[in-house]
C-alpha atoms as a PDB file:
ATOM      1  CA  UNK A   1     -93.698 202.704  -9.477  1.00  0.00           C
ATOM      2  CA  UNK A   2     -96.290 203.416  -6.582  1.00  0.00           C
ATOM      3  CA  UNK A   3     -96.623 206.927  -6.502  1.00  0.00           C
ATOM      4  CA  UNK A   4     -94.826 209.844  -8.728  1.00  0.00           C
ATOM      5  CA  UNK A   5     -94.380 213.417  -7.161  1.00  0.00           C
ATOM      6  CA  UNK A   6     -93.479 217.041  -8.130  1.00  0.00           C
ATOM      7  CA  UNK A   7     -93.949 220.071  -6.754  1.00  0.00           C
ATOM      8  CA  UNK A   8     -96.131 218.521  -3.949  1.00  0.00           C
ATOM      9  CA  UNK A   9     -98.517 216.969  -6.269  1.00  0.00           C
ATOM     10  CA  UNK A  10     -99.043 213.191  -5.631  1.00  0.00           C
ATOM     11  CA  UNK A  11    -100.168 211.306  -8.622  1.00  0.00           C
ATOM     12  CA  UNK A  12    -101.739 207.915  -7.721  1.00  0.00           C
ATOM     13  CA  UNK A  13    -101.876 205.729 -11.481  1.00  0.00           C
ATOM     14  CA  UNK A  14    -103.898 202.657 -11.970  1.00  0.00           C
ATOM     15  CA  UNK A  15    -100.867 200.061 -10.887  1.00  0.00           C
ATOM     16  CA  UNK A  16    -101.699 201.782  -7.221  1.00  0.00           C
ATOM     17  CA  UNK A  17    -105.027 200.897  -6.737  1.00  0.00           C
ATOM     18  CA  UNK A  18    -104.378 197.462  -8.243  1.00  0.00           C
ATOM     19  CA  UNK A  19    -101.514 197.123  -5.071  1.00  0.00           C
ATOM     20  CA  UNK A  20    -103.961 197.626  -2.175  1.00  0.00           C
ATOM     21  CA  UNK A  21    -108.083 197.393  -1.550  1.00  0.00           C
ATOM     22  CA  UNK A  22    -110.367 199.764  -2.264  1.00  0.00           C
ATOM     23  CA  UNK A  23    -114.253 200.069  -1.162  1.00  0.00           C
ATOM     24  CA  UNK A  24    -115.162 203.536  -2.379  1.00  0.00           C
ATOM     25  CA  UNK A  25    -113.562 206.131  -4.391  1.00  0.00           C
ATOM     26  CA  UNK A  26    -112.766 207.899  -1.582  1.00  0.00           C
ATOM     27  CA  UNK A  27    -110.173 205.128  -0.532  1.00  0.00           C
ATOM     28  CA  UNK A  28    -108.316 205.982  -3.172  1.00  0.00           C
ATOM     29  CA  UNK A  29    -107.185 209.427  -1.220  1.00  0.00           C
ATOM     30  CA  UNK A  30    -105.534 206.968   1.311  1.00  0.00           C
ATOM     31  CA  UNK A  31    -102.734 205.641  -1.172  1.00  0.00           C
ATOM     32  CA  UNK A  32    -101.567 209.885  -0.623  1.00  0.00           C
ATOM     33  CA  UNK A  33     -99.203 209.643   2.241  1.00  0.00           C
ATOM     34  CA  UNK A  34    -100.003 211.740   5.372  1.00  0.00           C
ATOM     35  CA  UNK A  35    -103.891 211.655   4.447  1.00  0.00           C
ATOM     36  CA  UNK A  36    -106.309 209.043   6.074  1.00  0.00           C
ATOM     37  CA  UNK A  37    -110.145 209.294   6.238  1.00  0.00           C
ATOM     38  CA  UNK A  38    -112.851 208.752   8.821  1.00  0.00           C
ATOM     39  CA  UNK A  39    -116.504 207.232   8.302  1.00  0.00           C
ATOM     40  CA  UNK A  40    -119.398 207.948  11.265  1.00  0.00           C
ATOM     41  CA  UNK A  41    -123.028 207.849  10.769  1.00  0.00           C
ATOM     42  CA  UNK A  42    -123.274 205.000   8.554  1.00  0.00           C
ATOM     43  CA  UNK A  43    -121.796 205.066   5.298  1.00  0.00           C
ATOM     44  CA  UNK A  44    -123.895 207.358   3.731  1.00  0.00           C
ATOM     45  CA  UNK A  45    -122.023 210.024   4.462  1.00  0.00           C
ATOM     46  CA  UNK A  46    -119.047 212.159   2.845  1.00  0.00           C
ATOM     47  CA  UNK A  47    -116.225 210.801   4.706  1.00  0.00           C
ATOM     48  CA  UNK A  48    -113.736 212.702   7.211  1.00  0.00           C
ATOM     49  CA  UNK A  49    -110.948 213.710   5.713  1.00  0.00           C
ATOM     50  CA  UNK A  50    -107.262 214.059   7.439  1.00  0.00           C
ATOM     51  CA  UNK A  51    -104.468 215.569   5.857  1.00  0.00           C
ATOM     52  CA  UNK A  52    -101.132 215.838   7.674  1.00  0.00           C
ATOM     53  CA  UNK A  53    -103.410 216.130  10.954  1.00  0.00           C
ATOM     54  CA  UNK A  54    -104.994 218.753   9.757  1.00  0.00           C
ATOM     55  CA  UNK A  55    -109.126 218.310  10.055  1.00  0.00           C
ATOM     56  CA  UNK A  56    -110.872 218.854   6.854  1.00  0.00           C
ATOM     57  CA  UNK A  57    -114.135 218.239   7.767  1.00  0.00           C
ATOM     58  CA  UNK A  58    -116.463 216.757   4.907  1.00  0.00           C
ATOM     59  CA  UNK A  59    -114.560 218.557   2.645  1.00  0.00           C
ATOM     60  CA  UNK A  60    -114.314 221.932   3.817  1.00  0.00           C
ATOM     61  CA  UNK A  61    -110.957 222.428   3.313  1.00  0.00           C
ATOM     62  CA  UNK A  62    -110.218 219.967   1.024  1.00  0.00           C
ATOM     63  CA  UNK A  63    -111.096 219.989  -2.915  1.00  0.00           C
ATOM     64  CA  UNK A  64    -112.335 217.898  -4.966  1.00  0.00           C
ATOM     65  CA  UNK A  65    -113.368 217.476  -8.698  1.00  0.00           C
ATOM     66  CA  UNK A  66    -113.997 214.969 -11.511  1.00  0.00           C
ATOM     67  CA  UNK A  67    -112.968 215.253 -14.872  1.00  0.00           C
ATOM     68  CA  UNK A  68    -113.098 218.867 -14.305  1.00  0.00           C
ATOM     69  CA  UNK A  69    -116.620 218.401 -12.604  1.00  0.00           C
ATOM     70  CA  UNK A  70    -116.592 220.053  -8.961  1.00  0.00           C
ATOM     71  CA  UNK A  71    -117.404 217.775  -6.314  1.00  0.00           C
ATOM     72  CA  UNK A  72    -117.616 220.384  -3.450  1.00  0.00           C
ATOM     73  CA  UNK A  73    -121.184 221.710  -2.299  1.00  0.00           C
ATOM     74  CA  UNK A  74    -121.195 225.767  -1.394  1.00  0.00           C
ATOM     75  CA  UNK A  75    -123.664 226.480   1.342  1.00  0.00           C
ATOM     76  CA  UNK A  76    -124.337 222.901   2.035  1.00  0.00           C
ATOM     77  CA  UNK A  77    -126.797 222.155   4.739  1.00  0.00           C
ATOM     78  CA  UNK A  78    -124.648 219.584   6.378  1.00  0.00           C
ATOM     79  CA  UNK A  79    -121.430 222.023   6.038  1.00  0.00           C
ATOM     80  CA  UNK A  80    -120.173 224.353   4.053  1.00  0.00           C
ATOM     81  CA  UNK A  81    -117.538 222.099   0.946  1.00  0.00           C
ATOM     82  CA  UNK A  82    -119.308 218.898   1.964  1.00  0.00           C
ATOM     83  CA  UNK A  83    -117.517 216.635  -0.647  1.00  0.00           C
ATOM     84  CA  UNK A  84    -119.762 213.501  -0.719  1.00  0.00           C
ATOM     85  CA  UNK A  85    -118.293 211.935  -4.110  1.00  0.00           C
ATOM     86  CA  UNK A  86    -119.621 207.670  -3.623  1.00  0.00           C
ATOM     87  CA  UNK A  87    -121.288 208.755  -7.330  1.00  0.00           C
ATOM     88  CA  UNK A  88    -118.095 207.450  -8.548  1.00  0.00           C
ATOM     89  CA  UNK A  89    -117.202 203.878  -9.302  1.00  0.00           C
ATOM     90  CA  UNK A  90    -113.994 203.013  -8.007  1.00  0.00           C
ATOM     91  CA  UNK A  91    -113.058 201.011 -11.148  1.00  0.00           C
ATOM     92  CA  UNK A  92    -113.862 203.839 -13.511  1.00  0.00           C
ATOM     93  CA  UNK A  93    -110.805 205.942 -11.853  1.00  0.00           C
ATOM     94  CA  UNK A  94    -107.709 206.004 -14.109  1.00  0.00           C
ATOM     95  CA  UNK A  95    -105.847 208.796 -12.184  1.00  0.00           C
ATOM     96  CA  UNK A  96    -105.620 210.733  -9.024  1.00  0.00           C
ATOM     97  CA  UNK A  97    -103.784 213.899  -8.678  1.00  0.00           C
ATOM     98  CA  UNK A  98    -103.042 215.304  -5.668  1.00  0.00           C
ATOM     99  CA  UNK A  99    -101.659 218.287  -4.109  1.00  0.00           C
ATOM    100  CA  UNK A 100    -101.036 218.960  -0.891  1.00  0.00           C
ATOM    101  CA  UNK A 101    -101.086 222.639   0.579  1.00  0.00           C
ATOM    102  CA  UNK A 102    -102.976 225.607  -0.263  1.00  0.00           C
ATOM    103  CA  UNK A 103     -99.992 226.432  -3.019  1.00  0.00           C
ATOM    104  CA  UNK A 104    -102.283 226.688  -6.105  1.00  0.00           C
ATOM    105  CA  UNK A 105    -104.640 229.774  -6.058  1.00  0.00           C
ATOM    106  CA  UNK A 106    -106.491 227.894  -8.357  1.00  0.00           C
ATOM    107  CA  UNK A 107    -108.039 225.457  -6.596  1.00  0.00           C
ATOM    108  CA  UNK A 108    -110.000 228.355  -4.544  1.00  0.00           C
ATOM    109  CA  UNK A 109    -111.049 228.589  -1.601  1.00  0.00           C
ATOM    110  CA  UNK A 110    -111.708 224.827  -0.444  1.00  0.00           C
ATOM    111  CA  UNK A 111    -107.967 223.680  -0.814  1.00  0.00           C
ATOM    112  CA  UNK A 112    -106.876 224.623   2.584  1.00  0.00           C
ATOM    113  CA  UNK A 113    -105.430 221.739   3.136  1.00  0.00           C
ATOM    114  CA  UNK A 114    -105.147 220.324  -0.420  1.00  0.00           C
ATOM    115  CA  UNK A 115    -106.748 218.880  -3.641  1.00  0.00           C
ATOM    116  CA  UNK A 116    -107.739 215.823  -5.323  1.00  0.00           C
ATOM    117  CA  UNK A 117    -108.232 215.811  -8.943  1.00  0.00           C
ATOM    118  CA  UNK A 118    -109.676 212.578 -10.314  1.00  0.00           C
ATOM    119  CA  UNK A 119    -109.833 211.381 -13.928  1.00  0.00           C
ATOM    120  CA  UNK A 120    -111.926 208.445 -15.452  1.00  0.00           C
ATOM    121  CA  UNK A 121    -110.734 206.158 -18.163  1.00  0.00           C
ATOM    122  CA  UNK A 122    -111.466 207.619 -21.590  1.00  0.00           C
ATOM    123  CA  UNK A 123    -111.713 203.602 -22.187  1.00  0.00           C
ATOM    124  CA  UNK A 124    -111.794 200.176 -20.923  1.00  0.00           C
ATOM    125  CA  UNK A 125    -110.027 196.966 -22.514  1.00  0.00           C
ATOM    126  CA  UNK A 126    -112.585 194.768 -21.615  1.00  0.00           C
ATOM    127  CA  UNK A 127    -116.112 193.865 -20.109  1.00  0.00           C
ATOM    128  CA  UNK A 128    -115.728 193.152 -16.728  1.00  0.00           C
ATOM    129  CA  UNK A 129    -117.985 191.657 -13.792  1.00  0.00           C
ATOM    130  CA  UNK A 130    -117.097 191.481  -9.860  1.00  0.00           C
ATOM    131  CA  UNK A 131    -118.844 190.072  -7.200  1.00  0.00           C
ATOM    132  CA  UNK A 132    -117.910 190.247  -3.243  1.00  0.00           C
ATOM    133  CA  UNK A 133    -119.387 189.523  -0.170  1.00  0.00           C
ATOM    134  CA  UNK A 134    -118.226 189.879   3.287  1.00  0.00           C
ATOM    135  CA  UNK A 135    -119.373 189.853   6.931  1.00  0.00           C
ATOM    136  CA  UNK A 136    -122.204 191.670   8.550  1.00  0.00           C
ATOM    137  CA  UNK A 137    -124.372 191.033   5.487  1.00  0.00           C
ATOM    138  CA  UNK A 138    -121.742 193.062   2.753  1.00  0.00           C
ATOM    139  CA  UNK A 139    -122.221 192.405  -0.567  1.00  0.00           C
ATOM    140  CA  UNK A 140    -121.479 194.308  -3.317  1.00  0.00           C
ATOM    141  CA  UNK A 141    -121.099 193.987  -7.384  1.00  0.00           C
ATOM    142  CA  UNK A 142    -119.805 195.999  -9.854  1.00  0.00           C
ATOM    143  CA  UNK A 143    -119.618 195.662 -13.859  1.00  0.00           C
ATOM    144  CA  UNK A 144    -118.173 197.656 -16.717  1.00  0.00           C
ATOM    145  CA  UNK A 145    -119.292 197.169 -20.336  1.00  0.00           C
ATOM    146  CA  UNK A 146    -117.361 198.663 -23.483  1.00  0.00           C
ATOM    147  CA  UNK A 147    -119.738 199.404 -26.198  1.00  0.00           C
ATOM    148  CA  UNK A 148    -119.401 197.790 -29.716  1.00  0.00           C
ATOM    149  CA  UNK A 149    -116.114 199.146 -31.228  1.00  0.00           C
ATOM    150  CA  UNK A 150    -116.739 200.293 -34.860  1.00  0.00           C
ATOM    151  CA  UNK A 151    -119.839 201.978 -34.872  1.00  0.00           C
ATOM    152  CA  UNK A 152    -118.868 205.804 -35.594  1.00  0.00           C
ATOM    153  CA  UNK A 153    -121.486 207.708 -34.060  1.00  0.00           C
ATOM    154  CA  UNK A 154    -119.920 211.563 -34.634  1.00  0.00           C
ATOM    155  CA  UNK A 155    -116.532 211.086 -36.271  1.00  0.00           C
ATOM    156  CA  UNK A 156    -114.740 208.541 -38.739  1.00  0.00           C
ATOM    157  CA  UNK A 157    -111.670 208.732 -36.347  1.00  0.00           C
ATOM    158  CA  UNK A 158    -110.959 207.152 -32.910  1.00  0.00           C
ATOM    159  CA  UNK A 159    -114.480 206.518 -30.524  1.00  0.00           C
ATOM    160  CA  UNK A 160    -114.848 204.867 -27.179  1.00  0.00           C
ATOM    161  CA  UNK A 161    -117.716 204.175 -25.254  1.00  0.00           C
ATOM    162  CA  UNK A 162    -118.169 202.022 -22.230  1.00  0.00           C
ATOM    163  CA  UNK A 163    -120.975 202.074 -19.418  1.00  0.00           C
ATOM    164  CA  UNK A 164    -120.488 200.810 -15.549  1.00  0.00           C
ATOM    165  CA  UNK A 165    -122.810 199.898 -12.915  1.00  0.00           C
ATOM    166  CA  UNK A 166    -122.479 199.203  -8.722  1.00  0.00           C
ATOM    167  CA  UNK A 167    -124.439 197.973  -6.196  1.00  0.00           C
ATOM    168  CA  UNK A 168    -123.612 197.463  -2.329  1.00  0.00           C
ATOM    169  CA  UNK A 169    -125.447 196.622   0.541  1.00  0.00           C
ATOM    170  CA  UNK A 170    -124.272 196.233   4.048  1.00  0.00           C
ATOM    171  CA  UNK A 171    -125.847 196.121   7.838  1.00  0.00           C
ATOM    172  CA  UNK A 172    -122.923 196.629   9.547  1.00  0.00           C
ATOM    173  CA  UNK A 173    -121.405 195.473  12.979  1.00  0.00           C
ATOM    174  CA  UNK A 174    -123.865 197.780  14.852  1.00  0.00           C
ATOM    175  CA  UNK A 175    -126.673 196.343  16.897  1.00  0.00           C
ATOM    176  CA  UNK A 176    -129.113 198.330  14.986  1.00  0.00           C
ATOM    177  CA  UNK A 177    -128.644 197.220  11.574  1.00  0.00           C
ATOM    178  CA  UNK A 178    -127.704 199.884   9.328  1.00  0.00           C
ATOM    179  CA  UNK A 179    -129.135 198.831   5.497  1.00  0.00           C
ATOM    180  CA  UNK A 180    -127.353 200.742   3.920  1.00  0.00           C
ATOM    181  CA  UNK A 181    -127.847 200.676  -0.078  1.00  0.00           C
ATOM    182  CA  UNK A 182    -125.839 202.594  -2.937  1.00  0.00           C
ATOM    183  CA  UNK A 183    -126.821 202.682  -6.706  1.00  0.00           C
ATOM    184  CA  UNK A 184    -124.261 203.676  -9.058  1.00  0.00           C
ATOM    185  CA  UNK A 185    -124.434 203.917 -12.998  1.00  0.00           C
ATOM    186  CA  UNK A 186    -121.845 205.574 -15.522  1.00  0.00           C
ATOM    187  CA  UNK A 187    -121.270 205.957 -18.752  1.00  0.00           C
ATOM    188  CA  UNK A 188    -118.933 207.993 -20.862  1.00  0.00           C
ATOM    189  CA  UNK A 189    -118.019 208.807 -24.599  1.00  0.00           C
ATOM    190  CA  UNK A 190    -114.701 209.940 -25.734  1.00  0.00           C
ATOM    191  CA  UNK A 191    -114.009 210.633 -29.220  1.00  0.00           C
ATOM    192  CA  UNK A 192    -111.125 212.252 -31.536  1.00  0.00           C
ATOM    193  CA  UNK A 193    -113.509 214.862 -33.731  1.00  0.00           C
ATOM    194  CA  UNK A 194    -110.628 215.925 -36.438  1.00  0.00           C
ATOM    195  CA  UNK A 195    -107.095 217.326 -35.465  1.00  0.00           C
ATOM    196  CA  UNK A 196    -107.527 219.489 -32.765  1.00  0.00           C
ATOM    197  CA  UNK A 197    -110.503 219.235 -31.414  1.00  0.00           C
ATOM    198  CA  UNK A 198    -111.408 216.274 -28.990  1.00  0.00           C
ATOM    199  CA  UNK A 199    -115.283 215.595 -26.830  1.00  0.00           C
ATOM    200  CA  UNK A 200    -115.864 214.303 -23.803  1.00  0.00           C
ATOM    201  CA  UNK A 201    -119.272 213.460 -22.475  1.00  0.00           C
ATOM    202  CA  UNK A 202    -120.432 211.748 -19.379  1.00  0.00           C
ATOM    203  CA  UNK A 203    -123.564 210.892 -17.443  1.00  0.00           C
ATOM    204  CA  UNK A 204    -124.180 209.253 -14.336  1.00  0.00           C
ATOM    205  CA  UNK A 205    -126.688 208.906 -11.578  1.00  0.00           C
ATOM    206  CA  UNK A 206    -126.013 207.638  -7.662  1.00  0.00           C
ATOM    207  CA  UNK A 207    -128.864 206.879  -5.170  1.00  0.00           C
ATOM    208  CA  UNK A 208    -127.957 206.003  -1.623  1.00  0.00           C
ATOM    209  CA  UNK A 209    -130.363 205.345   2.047  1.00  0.00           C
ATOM    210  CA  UNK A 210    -128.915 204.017   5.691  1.00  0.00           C
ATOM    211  CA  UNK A 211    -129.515 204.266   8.844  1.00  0.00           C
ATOM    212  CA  UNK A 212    -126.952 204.887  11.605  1.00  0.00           C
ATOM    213  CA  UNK A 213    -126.394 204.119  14.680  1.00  0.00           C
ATOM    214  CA  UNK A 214    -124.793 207.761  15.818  1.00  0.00           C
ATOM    215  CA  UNK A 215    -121.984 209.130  18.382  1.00  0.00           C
ATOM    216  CA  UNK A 216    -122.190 207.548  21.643  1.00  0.00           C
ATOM    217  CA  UNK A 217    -121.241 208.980  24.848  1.00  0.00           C
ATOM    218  CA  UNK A 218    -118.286 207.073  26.873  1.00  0.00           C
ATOM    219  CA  UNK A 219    -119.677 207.156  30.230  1.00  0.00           C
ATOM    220  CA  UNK A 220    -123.085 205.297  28.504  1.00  0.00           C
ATOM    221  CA  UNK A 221    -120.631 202.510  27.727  1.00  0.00           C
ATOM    222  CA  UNK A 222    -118.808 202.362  30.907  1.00  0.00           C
ATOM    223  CA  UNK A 223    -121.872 202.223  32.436  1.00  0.00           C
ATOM    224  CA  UNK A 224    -123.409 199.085  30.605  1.00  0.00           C
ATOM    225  CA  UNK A 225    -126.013 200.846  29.286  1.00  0.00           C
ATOM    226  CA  UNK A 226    -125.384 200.130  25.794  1.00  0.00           C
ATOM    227  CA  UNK A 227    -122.398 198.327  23.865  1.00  0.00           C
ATOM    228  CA  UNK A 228    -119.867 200.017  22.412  1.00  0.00           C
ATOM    229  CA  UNK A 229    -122.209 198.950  19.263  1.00  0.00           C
ATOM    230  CA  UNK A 230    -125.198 199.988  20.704  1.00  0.00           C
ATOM    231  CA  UNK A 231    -126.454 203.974  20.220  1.00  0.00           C
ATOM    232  CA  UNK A 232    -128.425 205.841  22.427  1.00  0.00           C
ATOM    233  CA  UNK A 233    -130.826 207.349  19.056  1.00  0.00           C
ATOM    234  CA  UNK A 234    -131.357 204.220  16.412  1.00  0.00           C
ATOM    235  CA  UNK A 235    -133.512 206.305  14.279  1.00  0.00           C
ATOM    236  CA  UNK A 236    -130.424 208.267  12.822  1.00  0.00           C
ATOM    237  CA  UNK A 237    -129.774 208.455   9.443  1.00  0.00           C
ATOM    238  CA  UNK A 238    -130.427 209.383   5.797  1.00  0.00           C
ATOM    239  CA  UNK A 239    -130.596 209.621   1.810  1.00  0.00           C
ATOM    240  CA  UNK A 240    -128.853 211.503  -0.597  1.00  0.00           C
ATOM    241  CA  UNK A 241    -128.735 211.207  -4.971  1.00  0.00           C
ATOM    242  CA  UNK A 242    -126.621 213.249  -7.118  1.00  0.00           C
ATOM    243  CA  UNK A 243    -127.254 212.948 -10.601  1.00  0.00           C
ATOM    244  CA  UNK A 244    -124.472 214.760 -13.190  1.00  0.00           C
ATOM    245  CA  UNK A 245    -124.131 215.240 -17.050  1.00  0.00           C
ATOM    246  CA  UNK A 246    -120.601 216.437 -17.969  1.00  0.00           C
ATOM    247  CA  UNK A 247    -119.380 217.797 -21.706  1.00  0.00           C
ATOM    248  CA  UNK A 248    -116.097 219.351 -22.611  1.00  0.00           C
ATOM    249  CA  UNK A 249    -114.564 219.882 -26.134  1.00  0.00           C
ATOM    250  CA  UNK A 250    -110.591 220.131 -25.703  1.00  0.00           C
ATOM    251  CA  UNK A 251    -109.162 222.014 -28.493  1.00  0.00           C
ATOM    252  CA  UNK A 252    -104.798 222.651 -29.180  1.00  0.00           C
ATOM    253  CA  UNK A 253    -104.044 225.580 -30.752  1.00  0.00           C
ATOM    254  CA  UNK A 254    -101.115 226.470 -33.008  1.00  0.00           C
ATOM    255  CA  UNK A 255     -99.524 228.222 -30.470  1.00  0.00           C
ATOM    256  CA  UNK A 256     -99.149 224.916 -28.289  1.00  0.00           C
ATOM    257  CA  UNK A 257    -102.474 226.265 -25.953  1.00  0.00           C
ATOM    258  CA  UNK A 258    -105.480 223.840 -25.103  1.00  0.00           C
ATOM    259  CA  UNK A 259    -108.607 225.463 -24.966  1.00  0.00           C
ATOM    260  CA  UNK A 260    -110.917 223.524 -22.612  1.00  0.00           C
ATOM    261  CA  UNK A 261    -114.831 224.677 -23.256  1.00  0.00           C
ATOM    262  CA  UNK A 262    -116.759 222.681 -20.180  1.00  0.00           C
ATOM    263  CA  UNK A 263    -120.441 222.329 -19.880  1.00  0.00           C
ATOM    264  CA  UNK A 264    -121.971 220.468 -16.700  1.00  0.00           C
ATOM    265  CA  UNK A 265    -125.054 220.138 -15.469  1.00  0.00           C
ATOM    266  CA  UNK A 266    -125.861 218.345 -11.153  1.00  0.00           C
ATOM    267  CA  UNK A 267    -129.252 217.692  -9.658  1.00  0.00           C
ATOM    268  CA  UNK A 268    -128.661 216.933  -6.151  1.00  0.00           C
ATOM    269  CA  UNK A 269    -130.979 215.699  -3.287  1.00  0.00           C
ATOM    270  CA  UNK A 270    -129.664 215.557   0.612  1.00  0.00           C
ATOM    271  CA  UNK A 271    -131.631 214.556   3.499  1.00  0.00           C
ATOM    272  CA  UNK A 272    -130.021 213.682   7.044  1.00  0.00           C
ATOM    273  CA  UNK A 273    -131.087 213.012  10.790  1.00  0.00           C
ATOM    274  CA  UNK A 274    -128.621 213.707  13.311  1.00  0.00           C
ATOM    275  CA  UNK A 275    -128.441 213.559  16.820  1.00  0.00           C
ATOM    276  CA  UNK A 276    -125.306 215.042  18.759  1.00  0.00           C
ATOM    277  CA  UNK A 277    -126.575 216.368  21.890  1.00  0.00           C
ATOM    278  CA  UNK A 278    -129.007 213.127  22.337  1.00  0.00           C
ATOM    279  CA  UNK A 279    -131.489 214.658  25.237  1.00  0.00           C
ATOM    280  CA  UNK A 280    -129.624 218.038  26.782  1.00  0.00           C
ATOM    281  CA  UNK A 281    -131.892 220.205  24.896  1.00  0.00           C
ATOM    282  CA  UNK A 282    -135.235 218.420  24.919  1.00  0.00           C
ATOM    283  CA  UNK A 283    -135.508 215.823  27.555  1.00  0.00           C
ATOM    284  CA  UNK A 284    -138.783 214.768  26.672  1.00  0.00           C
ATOM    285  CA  UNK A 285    -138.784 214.509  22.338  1.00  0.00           C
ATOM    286  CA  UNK A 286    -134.876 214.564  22.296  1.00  0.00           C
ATOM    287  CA  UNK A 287    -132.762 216.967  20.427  1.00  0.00           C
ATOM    288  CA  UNK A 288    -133.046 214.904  17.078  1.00  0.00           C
ATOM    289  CA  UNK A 289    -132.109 217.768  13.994  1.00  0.00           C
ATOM    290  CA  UNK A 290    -132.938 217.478  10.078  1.00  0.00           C
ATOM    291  CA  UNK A 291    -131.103 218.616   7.186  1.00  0.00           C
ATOM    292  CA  UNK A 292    -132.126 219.054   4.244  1.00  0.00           C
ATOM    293  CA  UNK A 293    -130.746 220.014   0.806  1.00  0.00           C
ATOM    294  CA  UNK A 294    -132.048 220.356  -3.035  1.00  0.00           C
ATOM    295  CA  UNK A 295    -130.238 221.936  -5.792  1.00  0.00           C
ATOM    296  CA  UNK A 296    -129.817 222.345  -9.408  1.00  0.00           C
ATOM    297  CA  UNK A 297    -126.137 223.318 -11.050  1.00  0.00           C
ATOM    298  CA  UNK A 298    -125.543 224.628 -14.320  1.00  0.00           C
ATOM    299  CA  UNK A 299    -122.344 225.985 -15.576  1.00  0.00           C
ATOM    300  CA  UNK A 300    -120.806 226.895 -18.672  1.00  0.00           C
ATOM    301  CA  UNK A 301    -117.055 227.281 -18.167  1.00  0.00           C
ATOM    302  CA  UNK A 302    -113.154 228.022 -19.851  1.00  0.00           C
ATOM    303  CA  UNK A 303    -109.922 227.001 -19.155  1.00  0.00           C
ATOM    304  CA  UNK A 304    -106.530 227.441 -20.876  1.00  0.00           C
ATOM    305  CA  UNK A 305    -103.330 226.100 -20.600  1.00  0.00           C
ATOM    306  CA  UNK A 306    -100.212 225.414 -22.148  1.00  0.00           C
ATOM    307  CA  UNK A 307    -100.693 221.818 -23.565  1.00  0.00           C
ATOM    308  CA  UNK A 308     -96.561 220.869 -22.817  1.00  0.00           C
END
């Protein structure tokens, strides 16, 4: 079964991402049909995202979360919702939940155009280890670990532990090479506490830095003056890190009602040069822009529902 669906929710399992390739987490929101996504200014960035035609910028009008953890940026320098979730490894993904429409009022304000609710694996079977390599200087690997089995660290009952780690590097098929690098590292802790209460806690850490070769006008092209791979600014680009520590304790009450108490904490560091306007403004220096964005998120939050 490739996809199950009710009430306009799109739920993508694990069999789906094992039918068709996947680079970044974010190519998992392609397996939803009538949503696509767009990449410019080196991979870096928070991808485009396009659902039933409808624009939703970086993530403006589109949610996004984590095991609960919001993905979305308020106020971001680069646009308001930017969504830039690469912190995820796309093996570490059990589930994808997705609903299209701004039917549930309880998504807010970001889910013009829908939502995307990702869960990791409480668990992994085994260790695994992948290495690829493609053109233009791509390589990437990726590994996930399951710590020893056995060793009771809170509770006598059910524990699992397992860490995961990515690299990739690529230059691109731009003439001005775009080295771009991403760091990923997970880990997560799941554990059965007694018989109605159940913790979740997860850490990880993402580093990325690329350059980009930028929007190039037509007429440039058409005139020879650069290839369609060429760019008219080569000192474009930028690095961004998002760091996250994520706790909940799930408890079912008598009454059939799970009580989710969520604690999560993000440091976040954005920094991006952009060029759109190349040299209308400035003729001389060029019309070159930097933004820039630091935060610190901590939030303490509830949520109940009828565990059916």
């Amino acid at each position: 079964m490739v996809q199950k669906k009710t009430n306009n929710k799109e739920t993508i399992t694990d069999i789906d991402k094992l039918l068709r390739p996947v680079n970044t987490t974010q190519d998992l929101l392609t397996l939803v049909p009538g949503l696509f996504i767009a990449q410019h200014a080196g991979g870096g960035k928070a991808e485009q995202i396009f659902l039933r035609g409808f624009d939703s910028d970086h993530g403006t009008d589109f949610n996004i979360s984590i095991d609960g953890l919001p993905v979305n940026m308020v106020s971001h320098a680069h646009g308001q919702g930017y969504a830039d979730f690469h912190f995820v490894i796309p093996e570490t993904v059990e589930k994808l939940n997705v609903y299209k429409g701004p039917y549930n009022a309880k998504f807010g304000d970001f889910s013009t155009s829908g939502t995307g609710e990702f869960f990791t694996k409480n668990a992994i079977a085994n260790n695994e280890i992948k290495l690829e390599a493609g053109m233009f200087d791509t390589y990437r690997c990726m590994t996930m670990i399951k710590l020893p089995e056995n060793q009771h660290i809170l509770t006598k009952r059910n524990e699992n532990a397992f860490v995961a780690g990515e690299y990739v590097f690529t230059n691109s098929y731009f003439l001005a090479k775009q080295k771009f690098n991403r760091y990923n590292l997970f880990g997560k802790y799941n554990a059965v506490l007694n018989d109605k209460n159940q913790l979740t806690f997860s850490a990880s850490t993402f580093s990325a830095h690329w350059n980009a070769s930028g929007q190039v006008p037509q007429r440039a092209v058409e005139s020879g003056d650069i290839s369609i791979y060429g760019s008219i600014d080569p000192s474009e680009g930028g690095q961004t890190n998002r760091s996250n520590v994520n706790a909940t304790i799930a408890t079912t009450l008598s009454n059939n009602m799970l009580i989710k108490n969520q604690l999560y904490y993000v440091n976040y560091y954005f920094n991006l040069y952009s060029n759109f306007t190349f040299f209308l403004n400035d003729s001389i220096n060029g019309d070159e822009i930097n933004q820039t964005d630091k935060r610190n998120i901590l939030v303490i939050a509830a949520h109940c529902k009828t565990n059916i």
